[in-house]
C-alpha atoms as a PDB file:
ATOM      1  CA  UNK A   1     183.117  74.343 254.544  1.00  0.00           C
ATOM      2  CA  UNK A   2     185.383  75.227 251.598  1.00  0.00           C
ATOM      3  CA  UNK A   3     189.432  75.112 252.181  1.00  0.00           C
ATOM      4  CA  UNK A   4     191.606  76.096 249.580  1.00  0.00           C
ATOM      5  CA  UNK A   5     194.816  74.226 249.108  1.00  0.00           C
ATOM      6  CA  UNK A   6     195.668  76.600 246.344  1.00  0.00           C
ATOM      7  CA  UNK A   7     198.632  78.253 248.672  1.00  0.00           C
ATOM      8  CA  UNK A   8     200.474  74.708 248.550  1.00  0.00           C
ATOM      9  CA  UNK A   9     200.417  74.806 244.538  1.00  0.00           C
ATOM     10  CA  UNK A  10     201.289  77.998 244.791  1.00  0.00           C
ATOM     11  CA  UNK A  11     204.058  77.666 247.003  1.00  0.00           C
ATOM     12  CA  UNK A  12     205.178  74.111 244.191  1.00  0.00           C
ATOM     13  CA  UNK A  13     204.651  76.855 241.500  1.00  0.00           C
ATOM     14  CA  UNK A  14     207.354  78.976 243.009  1.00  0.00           C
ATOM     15  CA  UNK A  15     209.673  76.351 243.771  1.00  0.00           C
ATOM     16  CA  UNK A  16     209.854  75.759 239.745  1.00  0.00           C
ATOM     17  CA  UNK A  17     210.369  79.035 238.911  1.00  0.00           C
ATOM     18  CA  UNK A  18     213.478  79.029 241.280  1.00  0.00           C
ATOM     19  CA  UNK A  19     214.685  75.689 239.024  1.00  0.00           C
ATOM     20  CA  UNK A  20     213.632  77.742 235.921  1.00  0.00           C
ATOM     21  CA  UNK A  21     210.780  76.265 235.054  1.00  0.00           C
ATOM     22  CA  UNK A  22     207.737  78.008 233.897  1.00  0.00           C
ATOM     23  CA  UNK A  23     205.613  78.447 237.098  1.00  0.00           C
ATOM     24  CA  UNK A  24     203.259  76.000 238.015  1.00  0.00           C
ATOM     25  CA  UNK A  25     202.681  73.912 240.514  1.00  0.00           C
ATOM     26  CA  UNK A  26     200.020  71.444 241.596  1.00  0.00           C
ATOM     27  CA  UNK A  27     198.506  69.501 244.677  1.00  0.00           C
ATOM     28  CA  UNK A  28     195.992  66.897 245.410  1.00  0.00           C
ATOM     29  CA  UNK A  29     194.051  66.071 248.062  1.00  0.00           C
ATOM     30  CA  UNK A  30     191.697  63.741 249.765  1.00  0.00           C
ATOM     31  CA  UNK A  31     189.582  64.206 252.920  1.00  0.00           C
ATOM     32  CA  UNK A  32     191.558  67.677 253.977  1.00  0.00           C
ATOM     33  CA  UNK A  33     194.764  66.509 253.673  1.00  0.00           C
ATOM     34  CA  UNK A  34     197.451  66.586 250.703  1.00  0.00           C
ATOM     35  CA  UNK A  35     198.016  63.431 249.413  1.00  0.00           C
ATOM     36  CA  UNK A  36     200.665  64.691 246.576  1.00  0.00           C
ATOM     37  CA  UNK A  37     202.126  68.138 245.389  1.00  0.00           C
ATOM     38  CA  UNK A  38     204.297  68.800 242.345  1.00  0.00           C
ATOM     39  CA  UNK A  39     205.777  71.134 240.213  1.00  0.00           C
ATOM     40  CA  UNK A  40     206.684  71.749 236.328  1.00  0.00           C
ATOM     41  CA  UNK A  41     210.315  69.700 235.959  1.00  0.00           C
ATOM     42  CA  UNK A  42     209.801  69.673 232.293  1.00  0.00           C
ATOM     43  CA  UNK A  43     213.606  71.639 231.474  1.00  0.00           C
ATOM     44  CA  UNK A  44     214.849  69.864 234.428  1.00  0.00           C
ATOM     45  CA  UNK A  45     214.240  65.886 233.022  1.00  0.00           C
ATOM     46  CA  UNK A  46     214.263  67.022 229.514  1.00  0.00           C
ATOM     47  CA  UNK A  47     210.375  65.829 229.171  1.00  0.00           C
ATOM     48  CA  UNK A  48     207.906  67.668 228.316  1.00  0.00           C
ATOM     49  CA  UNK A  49     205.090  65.577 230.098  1.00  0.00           C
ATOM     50  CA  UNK A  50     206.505  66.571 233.183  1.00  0.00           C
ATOM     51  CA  UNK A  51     203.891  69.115 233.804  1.00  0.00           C
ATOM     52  CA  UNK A  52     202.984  69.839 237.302  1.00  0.00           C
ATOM     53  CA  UNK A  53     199.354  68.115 236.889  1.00  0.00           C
ATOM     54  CA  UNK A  54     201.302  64.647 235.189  1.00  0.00           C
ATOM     55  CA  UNK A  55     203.694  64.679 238.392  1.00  0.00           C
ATOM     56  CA  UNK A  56     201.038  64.945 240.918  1.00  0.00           C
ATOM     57  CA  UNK A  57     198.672  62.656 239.631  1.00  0.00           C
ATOM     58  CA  UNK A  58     201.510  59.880 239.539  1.00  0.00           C
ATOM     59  CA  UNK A  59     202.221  60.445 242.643  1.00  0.00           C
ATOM     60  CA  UNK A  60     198.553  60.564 244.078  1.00  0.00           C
ATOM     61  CA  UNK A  61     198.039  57.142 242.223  1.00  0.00           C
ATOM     62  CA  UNK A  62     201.226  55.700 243.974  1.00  0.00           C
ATOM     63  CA  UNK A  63     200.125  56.766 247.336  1.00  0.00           C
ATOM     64  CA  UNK A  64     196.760  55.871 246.883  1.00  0.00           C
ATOM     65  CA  UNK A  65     197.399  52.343 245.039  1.00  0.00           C
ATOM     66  CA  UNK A  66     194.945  52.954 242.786  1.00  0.00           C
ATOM     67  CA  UNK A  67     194.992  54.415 239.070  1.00  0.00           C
ATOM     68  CA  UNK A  68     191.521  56.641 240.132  1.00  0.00           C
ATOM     69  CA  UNK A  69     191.651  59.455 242.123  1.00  0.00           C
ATOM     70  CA  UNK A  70     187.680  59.420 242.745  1.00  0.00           C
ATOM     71  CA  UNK A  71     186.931  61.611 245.675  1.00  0.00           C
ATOM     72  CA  UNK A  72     189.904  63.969 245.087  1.00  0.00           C
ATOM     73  CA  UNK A  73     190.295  67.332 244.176  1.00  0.00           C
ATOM     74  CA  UNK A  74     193.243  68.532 242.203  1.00  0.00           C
ATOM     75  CA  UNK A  75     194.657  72.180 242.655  1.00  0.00           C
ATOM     76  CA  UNK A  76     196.546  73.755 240.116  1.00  0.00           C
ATOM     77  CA  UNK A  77     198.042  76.967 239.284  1.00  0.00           C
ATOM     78  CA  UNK A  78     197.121  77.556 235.299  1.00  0.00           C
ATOM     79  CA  UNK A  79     194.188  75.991 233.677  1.00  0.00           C
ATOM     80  CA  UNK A  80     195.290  72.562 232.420  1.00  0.00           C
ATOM     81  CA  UNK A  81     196.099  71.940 228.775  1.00  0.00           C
ATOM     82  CA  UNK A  82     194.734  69.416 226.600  1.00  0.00           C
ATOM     83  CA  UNK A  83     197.266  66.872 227.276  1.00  0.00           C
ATOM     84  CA  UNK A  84     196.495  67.389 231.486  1.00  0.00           C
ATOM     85  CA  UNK A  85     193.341  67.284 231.055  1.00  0.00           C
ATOM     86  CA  UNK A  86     193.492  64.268 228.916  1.00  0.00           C
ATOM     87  CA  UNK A  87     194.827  62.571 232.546  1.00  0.00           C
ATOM     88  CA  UNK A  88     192.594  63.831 235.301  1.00  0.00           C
ATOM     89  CA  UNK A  89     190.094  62.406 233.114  1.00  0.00           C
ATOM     90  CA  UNK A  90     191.114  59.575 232.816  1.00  0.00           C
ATOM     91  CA  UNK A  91     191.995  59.704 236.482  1.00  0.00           C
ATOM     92  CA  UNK A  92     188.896  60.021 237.139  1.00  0.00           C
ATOM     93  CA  UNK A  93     189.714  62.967 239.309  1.00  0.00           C
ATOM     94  CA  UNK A  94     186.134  64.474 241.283  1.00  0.00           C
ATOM     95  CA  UNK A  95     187.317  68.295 241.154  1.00  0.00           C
ATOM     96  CA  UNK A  96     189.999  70.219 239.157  1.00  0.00           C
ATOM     97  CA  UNK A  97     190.185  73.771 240.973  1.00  0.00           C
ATOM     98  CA  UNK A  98     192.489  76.372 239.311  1.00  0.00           C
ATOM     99  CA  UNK A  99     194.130  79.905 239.305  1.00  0.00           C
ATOM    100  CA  UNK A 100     195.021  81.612 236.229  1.00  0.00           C
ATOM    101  CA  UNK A 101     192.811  80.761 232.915  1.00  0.00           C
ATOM    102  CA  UNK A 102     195.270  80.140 229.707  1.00  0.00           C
ATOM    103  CA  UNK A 103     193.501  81.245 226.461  1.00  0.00           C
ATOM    104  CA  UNK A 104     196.530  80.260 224.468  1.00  0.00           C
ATOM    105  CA  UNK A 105     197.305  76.593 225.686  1.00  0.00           C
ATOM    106  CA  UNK A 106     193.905  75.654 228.046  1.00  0.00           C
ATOM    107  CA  UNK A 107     192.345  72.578 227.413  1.00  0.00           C
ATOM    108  CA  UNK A 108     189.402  72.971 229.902  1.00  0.00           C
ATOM    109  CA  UNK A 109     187.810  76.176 229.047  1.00  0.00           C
ATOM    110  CA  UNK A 110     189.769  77.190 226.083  1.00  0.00           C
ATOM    111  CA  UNK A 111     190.986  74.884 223.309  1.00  0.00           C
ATOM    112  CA  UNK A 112     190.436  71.336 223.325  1.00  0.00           C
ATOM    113  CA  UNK A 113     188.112  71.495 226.076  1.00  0.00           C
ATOM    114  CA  UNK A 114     188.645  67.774 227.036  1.00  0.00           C
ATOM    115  CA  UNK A 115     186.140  67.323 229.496  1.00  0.00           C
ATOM    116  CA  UNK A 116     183.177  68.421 226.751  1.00  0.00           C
ATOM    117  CA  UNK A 117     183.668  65.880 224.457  1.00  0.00           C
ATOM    118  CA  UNK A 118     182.050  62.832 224.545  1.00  0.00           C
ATOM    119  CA  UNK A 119     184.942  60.275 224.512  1.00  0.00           C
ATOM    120  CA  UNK A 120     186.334  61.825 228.269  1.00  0.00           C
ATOM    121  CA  UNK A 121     186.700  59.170 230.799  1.00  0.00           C
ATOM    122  CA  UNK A 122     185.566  61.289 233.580  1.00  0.00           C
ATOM    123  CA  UNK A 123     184.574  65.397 233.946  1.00  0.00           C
ATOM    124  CA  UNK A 124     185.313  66.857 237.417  1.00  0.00           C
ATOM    125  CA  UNK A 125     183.732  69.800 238.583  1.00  0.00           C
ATOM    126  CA  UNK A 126     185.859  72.670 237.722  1.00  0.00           C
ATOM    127  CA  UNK A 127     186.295  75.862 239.962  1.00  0.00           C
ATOM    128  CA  UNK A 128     188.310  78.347 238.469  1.00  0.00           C
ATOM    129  CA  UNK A 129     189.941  81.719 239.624  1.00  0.00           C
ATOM    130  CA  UNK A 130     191.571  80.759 242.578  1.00  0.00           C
ATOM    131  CA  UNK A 131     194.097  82.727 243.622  1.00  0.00           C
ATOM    132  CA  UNK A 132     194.104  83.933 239.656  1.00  0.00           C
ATOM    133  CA  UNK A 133     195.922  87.312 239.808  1.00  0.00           C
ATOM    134  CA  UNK A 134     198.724  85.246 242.193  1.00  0.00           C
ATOM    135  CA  UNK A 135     198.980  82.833 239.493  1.00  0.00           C
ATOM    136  CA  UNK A 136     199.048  85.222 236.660  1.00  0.00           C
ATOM    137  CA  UNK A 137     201.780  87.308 238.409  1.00  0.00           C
ATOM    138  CA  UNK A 138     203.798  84.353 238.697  1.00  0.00           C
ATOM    139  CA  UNK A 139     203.623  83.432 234.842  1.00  0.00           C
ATOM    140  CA  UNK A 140     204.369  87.335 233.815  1.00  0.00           C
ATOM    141  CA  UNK A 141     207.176  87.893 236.160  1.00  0.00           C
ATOM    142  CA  UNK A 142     209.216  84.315 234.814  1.00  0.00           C
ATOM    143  CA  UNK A 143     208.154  85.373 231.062  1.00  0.00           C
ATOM    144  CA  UNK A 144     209.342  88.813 231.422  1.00  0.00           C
ATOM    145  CA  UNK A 145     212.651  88.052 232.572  1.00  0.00           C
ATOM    146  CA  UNK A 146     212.875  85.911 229.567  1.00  0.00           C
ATOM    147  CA  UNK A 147     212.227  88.701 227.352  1.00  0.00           C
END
């Protein structure tokens, strides 16, 4: 049977915006439970790695001992870009499940698409959509403010 954690990265993705940082937030998990969650800090720590999807693989690694996060499934907010994507690969991560598709800065579907080229590490499966019009809503309502 199919559980979403997306709620939990959503709930991470709200928690940035309220630090003002663009909305997104991230979770993994292992065998039903959450083994991480994270999100964007990148204004916060002046460091623009500190995505939501860097965080919460580091800290999925650190509770797992392990560099691979085979048999997990990472939830995220907004398609990964290229430099994300980059990492669950090289995580080794089994399934990348996201909200909101980003045609501008995606590197899963749109751009780069990491996880086509030959020289990826790993290639999860990828679900996309979940919770998409949430996620989206999240992203317009922090943008437009900035406006």
């Amino acid at each position: 049977m199919f559980r979403s954690f997306m709620p939990v990265a959503l709930e991470e993705a709200e928690a940035a915006a309220r630090r003002g940082e663009v909305p997104v937030g991230a979770c993994v998990t292992r065998g039903g439970s959450v083994i991480a969650r994270a999100g964007n800090r990148c204004r916060e720590w002046s460091d623009p790695t500190a995505h939501a999807e860097m965080l919460v693989l580091r800290a999925a690694c650190e509770a797992l001992g392990s560099e691979r996060l085979e048999g997990c499934t990472l939830w995220v907010t907004l398609e990964p870009c290229a430099m994300c994507a980059g990492a669950i690969a090289h995580a080794r991560v089994t399934r990348l499940c996201f909200g909101a598709p980003d045609p501008k800065s995606g590197g899963v579907l749109h751009g780069a698409r990491v996880f086509e080229h030959p020289q990826a590490h790993g290639a999860p499966e990828v679900i996309e959509g979940l919770e998409a019009a949430r996620a989206a809503e999240l992203l317009r309502v922090f943008f437009a403010a900035r406006r």
